[in-house]
PDB file of N, CA and C in Angstrom:
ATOM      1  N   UNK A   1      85.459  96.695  90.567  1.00  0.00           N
ATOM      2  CA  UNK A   1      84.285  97.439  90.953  1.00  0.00           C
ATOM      3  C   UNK A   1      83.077  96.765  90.340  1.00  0.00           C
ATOM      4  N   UNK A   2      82.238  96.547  91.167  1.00  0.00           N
ATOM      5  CA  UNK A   2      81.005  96.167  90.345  1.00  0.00           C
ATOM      6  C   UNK A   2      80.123  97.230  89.540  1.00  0.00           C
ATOM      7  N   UNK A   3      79.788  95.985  88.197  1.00  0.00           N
ATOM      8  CA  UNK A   3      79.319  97.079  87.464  1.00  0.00           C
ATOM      9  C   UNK A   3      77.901  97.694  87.676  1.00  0.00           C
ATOM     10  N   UNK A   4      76.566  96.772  88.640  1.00  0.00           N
ATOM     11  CA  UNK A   4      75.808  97.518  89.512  1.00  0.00           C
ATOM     12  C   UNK A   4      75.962  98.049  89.990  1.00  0.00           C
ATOM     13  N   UNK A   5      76.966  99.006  90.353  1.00  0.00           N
ATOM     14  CA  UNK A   5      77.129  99.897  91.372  1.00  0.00           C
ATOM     15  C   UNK A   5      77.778 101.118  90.923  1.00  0.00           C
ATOM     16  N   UNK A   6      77.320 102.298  90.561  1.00  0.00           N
ATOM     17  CA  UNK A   6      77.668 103.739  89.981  1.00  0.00           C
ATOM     18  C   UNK A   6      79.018 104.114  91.181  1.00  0.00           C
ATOM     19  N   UNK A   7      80.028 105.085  90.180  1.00  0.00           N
ATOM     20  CA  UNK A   7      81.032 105.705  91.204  1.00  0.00           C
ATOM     21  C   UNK A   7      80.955 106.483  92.095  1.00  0.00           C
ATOM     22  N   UNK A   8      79.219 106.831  92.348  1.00  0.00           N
ATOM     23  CA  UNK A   8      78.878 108.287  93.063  1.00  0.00           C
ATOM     24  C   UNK A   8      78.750 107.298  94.520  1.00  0.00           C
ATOM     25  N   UNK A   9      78.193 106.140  94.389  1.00  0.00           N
ATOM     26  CA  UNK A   9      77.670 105.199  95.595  1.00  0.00           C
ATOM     27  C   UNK A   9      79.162 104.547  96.086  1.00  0.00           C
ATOM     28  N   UNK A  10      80.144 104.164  95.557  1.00  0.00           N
ATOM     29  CA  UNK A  10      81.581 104.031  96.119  1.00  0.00           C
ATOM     30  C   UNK A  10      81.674 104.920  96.857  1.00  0.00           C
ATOM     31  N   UNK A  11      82.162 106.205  96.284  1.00  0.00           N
ATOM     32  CA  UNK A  11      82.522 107.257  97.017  1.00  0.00           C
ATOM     33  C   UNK A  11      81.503 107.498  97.952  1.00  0.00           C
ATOM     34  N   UNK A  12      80.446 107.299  98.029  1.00  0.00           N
ATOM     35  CA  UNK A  12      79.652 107.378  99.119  1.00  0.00           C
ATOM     36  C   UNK A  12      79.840 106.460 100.411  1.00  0.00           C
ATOM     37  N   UNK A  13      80.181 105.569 100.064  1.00  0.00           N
ATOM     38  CA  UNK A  13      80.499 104.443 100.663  1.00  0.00           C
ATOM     39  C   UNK A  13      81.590 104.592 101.286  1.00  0.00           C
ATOM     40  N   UNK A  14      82.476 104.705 101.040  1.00  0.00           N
ATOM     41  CA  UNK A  14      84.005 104.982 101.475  1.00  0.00           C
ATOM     42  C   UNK A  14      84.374 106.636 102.333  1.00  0.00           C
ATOM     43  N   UNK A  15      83.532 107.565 101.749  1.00  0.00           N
ATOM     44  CA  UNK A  15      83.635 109.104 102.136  1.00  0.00           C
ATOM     45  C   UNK A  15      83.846 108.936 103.860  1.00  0.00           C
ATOM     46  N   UNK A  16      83.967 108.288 104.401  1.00  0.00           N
ATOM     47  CA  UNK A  16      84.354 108.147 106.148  1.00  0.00           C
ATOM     48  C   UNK A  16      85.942 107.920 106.128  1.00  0.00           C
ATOM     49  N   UNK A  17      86.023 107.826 104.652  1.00  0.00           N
ATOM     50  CA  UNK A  17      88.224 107.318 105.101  1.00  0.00           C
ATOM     51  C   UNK A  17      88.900 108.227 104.914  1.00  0.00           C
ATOM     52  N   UNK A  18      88.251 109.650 104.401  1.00  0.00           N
ATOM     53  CA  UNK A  18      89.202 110.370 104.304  1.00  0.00           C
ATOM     54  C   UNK A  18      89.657 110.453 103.061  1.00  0.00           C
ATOM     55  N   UNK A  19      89.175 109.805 101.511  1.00  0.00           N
ATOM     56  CA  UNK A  19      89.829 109.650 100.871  1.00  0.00           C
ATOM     57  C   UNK A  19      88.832 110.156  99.371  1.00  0.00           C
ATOM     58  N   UNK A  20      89.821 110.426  98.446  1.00  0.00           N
ATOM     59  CA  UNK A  20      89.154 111.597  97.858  1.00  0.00           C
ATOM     60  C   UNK A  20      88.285 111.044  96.993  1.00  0.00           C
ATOM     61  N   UNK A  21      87.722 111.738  95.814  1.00  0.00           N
ATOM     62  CA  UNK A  21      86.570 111.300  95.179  1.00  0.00           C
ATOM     63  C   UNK A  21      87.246 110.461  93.606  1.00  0.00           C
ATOM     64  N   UNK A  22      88.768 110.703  93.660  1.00  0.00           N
ATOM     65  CA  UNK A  22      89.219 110.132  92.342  1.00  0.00           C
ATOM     66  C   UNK A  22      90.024 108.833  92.609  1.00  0.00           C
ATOM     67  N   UNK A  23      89.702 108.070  93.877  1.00  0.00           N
ATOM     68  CA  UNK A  23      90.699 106.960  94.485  1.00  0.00           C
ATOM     69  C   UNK A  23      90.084 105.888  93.399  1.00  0.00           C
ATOM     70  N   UNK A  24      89.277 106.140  93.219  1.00  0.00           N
ATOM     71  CA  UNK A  24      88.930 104.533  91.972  1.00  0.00           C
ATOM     72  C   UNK A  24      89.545 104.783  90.692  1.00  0.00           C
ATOM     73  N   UNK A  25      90.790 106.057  90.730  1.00  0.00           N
ATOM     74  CA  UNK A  25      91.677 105.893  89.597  1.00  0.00           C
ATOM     75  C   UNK A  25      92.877 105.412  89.064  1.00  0.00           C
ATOM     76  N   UNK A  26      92.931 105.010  91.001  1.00  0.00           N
ATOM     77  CA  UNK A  26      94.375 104.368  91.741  1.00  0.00           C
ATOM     78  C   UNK A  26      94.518 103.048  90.830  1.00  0.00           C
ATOM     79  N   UNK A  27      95.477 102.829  90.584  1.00  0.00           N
ATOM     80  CA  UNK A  27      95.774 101.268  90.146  1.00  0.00           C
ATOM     81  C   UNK A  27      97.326 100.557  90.199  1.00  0.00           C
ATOM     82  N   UNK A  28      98.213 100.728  91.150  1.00  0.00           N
ATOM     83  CA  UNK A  28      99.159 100.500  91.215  1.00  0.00           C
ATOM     84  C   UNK A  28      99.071  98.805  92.480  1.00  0.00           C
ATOM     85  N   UNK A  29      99.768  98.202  91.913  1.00  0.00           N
ATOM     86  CA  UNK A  29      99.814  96.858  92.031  1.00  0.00           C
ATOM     87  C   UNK A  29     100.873  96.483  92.876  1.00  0.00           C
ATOM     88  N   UNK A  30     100.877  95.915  94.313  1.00  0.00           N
ATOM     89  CA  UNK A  30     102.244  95.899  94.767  1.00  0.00           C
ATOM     90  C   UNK A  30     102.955  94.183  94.080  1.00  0.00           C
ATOM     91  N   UNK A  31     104.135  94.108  94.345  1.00  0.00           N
ATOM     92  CA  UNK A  31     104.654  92.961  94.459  1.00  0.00           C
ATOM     93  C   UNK A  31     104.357  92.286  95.977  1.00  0.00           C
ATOM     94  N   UNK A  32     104.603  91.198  95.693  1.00  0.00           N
ATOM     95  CA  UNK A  32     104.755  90.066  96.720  1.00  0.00           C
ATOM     96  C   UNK A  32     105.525  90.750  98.191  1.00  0.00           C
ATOM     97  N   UNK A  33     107.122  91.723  97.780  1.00  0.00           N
ATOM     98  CA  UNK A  33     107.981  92.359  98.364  1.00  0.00           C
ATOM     99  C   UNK A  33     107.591  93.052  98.558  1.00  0.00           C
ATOM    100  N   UNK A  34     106.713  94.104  98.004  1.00  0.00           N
ATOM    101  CA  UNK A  34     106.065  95.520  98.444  1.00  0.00           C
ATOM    102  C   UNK A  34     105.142  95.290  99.060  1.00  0.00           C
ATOM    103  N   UNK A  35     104.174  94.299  99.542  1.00  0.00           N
ATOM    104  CA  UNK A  35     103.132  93.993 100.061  1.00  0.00           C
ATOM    105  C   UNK A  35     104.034  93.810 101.717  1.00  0.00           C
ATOM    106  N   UNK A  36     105.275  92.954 102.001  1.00  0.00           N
ATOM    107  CA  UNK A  36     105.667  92.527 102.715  1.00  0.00           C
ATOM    108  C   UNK A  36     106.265  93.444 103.402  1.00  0.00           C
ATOM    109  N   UNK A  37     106.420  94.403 102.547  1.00  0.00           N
ATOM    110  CA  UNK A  37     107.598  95.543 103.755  1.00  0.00           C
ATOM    111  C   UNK A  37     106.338  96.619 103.838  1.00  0.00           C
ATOM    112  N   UNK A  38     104.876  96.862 102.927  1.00  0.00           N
ATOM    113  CA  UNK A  38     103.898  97.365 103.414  1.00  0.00           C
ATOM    114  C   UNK A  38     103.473  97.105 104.946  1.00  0.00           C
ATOM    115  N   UNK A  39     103.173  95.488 105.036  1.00  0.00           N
ATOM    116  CA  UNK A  39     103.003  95.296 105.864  1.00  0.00           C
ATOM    117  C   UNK A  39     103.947  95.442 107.164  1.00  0.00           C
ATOM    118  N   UNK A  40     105.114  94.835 107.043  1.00  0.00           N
ATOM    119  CA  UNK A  40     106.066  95.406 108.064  1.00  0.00           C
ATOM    120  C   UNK A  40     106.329  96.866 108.809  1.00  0.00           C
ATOM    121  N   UNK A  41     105.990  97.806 107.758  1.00  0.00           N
ATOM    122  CA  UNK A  41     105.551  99.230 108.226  1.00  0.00           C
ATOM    123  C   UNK A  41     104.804  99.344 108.668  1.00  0.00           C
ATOM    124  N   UNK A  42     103.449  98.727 108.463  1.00  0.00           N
ATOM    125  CA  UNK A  42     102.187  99.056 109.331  1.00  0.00           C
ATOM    126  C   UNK A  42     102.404  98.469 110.938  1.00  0.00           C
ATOM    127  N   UNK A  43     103.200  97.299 110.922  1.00  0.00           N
ATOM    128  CA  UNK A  43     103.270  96.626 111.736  1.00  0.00           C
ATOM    129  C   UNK A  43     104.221  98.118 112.941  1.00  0.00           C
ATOM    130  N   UNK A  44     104.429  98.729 112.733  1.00  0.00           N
ATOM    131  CA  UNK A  44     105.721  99.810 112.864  1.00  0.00           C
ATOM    132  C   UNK A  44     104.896 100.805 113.630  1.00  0.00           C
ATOM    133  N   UNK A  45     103.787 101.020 113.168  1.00  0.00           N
ATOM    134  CA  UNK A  45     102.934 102.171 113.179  1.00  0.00           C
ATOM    135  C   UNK A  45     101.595 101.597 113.905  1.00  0.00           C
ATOM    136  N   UNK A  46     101.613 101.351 114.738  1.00  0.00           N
ATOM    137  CA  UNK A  46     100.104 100.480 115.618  1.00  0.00           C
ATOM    138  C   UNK A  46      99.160 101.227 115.690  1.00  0.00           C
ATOM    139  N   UNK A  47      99.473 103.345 115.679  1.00  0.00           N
ATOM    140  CA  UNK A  47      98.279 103.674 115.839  1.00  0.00           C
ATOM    141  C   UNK A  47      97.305 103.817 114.758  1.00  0.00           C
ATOM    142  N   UNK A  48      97.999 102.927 113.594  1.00  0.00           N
ATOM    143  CA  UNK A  48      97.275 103.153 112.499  1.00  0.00           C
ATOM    144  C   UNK A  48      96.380 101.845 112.385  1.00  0.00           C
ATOM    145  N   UNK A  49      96.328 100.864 112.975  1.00  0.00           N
ATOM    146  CA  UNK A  49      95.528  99.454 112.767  1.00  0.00           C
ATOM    147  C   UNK A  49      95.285  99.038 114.192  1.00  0.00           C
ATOM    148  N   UNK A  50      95.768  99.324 115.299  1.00  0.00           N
ATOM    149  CA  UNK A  50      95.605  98.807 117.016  1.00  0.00           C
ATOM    150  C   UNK A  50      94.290  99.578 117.406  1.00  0.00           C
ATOM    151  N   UNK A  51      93.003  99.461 117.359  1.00  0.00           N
ATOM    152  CA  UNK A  51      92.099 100.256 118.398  1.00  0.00           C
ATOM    153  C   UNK A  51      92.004 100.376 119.868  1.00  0.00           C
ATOM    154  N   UNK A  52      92.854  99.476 120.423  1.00  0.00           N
ATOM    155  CA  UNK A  52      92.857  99.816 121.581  1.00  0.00           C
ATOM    156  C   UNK A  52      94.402 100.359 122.475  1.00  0.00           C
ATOM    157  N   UNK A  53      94.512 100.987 121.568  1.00  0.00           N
ATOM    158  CA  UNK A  53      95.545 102.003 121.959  1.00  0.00           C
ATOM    159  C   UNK A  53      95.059 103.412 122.315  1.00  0.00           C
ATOM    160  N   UNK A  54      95.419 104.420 122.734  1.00  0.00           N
ATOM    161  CA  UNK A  54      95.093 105.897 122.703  1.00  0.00           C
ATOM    162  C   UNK A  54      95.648 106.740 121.358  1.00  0.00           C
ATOM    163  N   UNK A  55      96.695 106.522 121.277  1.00  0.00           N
ATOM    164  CA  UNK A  55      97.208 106.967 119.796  1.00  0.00           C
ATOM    165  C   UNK A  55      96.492 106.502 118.527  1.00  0.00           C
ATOM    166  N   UNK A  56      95.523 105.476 118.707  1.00  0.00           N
ATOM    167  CA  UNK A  56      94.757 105.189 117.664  1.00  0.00           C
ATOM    168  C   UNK A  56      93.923 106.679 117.015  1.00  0.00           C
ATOM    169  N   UNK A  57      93.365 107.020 118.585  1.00  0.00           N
ATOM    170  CA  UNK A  57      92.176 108.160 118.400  1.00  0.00           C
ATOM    171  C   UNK A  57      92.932 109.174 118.152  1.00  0.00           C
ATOM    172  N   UNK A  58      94.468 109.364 118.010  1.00  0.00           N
ATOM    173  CA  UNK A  58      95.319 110.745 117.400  1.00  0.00           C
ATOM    174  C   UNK A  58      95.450 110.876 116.346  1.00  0.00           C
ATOM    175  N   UNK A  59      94.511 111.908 115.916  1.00  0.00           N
ATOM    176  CA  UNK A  59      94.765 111.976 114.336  1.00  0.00           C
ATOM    177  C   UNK A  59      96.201 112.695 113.676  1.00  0.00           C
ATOM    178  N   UNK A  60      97.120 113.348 114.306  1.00  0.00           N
ATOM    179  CA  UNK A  60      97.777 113.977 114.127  1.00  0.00           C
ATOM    180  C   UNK A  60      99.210 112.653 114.365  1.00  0.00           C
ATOM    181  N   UNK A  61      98.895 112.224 114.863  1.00  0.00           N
ATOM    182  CA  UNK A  61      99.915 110.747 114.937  1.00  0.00           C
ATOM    183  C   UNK A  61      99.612 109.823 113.512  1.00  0.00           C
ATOM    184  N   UNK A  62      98.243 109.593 113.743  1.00  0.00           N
ATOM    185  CA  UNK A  62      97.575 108.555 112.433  1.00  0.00           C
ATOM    186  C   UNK A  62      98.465 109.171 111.363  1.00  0.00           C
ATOM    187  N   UNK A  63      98.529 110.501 110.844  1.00  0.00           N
ATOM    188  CA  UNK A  63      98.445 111.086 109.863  1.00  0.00           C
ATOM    189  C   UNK A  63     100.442 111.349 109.427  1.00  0.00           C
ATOM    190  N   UNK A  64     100.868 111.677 110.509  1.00  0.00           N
ATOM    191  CA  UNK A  64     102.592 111.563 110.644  1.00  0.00           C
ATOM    192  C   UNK A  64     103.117 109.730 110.584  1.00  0.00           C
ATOM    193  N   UNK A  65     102.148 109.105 110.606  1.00  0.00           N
ATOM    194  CA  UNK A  65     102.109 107.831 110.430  1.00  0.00           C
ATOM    195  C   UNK A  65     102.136 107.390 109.021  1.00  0.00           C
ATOM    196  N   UNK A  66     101.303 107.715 108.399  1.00  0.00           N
ATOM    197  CA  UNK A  66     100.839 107.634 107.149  1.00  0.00           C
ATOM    198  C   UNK A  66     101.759 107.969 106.392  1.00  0.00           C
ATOM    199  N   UNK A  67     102.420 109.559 106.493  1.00  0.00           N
ATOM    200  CA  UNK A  67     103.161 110.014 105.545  1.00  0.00           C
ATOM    201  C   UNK A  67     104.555 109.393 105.838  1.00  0.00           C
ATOM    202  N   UNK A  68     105.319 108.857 106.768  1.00  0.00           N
ATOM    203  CA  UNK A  68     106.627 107.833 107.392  1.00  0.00           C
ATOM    204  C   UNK A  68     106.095 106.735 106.301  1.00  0.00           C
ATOM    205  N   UNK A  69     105.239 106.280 106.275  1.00  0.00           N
ATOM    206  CA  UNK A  69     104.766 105.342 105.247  1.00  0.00           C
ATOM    207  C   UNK A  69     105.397 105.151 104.015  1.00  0.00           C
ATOM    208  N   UNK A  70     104.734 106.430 103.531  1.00  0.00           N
ATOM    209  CA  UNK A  70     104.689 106.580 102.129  1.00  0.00           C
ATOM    210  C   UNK A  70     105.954 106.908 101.971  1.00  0.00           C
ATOM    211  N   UNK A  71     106.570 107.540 102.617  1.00  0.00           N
ATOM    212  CA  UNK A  71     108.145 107.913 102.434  1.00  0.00           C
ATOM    213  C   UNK A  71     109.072 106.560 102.553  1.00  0.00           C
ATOM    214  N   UNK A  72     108.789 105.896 103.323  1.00  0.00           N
ATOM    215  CA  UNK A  72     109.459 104.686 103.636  1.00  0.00           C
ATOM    216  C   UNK A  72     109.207 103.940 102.584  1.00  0.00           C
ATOM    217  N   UNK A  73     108.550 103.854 101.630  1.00  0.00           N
ATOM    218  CA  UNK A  73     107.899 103.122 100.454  1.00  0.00           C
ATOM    219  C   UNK A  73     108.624 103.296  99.594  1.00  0.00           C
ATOM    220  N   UNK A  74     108.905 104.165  99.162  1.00  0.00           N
ATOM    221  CA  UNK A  74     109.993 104.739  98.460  1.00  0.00           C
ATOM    222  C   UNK A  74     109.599 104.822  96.621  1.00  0.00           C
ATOM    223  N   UNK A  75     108.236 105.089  96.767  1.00  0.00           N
ATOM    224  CA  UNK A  75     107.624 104.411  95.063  1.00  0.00           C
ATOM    225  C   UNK A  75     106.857 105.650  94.477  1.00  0.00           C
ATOM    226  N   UNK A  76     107.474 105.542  92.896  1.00  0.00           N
ATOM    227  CA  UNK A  76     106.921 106.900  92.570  1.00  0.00           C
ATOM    228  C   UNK A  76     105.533 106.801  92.413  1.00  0.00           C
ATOM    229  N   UNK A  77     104.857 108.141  92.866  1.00  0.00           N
ATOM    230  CA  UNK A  77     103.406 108.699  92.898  1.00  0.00           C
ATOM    231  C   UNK A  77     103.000 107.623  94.169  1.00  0.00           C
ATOM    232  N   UNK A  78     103.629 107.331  94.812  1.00  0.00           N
ATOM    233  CA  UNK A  78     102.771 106.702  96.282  1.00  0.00           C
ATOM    234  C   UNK A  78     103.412 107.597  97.494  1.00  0.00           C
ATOM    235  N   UNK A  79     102.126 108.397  97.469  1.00  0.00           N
ATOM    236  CA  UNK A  79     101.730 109.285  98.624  1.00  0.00           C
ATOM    237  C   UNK A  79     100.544 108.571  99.612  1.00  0.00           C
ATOM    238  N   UNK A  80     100.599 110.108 100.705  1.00  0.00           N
ATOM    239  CA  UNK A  80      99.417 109.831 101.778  1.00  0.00           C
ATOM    240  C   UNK A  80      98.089 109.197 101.528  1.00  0.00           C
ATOM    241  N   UNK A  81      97.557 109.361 100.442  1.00  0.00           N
ATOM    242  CA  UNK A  81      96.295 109.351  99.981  1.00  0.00           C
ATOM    243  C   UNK A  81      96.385 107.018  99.669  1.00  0.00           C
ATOM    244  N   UNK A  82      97.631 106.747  98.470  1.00  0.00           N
ATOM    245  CA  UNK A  82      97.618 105.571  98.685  1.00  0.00           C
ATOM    246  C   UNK A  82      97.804 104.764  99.332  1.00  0.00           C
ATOM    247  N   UNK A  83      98.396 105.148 100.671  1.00  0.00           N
ATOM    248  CA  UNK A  83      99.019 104.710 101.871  1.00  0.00           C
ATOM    249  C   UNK A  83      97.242 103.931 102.500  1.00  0.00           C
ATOM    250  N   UNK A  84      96.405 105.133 102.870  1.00  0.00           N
ATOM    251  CA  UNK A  84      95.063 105.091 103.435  1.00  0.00           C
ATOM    252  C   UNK A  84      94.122 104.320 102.307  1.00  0.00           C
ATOM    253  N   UNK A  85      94.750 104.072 101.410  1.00  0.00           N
ATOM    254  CA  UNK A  85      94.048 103.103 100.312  1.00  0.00           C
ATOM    255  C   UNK A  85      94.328 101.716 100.488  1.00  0.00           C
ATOM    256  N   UNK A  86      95.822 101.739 100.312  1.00  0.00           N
ATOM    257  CA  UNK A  86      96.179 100.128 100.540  1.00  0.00           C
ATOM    258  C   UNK A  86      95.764  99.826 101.973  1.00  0.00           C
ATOM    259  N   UNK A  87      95.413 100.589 102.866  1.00  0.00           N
ATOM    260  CA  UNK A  87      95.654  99.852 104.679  1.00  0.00           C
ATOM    261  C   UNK A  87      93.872  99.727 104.512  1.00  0.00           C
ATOM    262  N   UNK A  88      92.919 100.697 103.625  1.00  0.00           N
ATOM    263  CA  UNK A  88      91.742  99.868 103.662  1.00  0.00           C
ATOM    264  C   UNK A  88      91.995  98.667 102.826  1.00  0.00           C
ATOM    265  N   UNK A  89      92.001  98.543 101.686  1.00  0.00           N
ATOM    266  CA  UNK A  89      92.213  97.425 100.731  1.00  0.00           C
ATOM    267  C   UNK A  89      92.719  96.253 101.340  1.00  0.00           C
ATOM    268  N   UNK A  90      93.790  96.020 102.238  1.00  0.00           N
ATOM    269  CA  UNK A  90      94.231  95.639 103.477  1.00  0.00           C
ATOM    270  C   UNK A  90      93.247  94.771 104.627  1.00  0.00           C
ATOM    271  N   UNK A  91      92.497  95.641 105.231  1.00  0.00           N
ATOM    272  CA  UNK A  91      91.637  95.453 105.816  1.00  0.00           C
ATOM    273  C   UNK A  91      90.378  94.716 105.064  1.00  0.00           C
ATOM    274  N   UNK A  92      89.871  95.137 104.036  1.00  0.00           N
ATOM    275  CA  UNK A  92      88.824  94.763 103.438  1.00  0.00           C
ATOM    276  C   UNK A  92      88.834  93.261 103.054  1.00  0.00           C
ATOM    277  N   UNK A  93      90.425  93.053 102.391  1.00  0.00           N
ATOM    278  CA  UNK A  93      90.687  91.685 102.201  1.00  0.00           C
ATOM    279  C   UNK A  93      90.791  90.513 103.508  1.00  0.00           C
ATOM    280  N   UNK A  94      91.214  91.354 104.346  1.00  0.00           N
ATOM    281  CA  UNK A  94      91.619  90.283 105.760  1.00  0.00           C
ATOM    282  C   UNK A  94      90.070  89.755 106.286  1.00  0.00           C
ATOM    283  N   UNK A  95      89.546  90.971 106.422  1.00  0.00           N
ATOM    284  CA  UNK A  95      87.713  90.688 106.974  1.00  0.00           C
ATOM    285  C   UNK A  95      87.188  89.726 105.339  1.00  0.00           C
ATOM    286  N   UNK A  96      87.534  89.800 104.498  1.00  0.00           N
ATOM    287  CA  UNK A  96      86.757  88.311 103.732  1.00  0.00           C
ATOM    288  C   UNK A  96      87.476  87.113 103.862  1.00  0.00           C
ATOM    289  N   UNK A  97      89.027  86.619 103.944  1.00  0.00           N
ATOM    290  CA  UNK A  97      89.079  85.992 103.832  1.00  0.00           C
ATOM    291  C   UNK A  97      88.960  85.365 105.757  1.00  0.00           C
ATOM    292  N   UNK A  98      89.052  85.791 106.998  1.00  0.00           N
ATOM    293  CA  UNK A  98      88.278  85.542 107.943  1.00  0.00           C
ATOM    294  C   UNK A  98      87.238  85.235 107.933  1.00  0.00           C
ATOM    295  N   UNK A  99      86.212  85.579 107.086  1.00  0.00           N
ATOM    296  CA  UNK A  99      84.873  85.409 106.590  1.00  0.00           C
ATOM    297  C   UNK A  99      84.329  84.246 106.153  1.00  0.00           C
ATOM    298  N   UNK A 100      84.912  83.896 105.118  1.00  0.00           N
ATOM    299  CA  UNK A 100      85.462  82.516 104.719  1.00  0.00           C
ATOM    300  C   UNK A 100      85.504  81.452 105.525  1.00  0.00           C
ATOM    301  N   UNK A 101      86.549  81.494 106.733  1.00  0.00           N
ATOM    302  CA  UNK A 101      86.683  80.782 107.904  1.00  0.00           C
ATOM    303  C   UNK A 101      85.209  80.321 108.831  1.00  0.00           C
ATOM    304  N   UNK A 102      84.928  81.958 108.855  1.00  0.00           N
ATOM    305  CA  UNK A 102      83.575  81.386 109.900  1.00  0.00           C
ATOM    306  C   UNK A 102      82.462  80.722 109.185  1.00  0.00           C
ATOM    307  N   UNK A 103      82.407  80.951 107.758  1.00  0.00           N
ATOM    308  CA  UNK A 103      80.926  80.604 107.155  1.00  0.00           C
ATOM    309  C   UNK A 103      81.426  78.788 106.783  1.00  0.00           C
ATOM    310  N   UNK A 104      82.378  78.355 107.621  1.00  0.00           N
ATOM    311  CA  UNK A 104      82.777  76.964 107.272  1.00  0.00           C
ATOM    312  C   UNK A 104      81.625  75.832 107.860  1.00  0.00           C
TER     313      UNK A 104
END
């Protein structure tokens, strides 16, 4: 986290994901393996990362999605809430290192 930047303006920042006001307390670290079968699950679950699907816009799918997740994960204290953490964290990383690419 940068240290210019207060925890009220994160959470401000982020308050569109759904995700609560104590997620910057999260700190669980996957392995190499947990990253890989993360991803393989998501890969599982399209309406959670595909926008041009219709099930994208189902929140009630998104959300039975999420929790298959976390269950499938099989890791203590990783619930719904870190599921929607790692798939931004996820995202956030993919859009920089793409980023990278174009500013070549």
């Amino acid at each position: 986290m940068d240290s210019n930047v207060s925890v009220e303006e994160y959470v401000k920042i982020d308050e569109d994901l759904s995700i609560e006001e104590d997620w910057f307390d999260y700190n669980m670290r996957f392995s190499e393996e947990q990253t890989c079968k993360f991803v393989d699950l998501l890969q599982q679950h399209k309406c959670l990362w595909n926008n041009t699907i219709d099930a994208y816009k189902n929140r009630l799918m998104r959300d039975r999605s999420v929790e298959a997740i976390a269950a499938d994960m099989a890791l203590p204290g990783f619930n719904c809430k870190e599921v929607k953490l790692k798939l931004k964290n996820l995202r956030s990383t993919y859009h920089l290192e793409v980023g990278k690419f174009r500013n070549l």
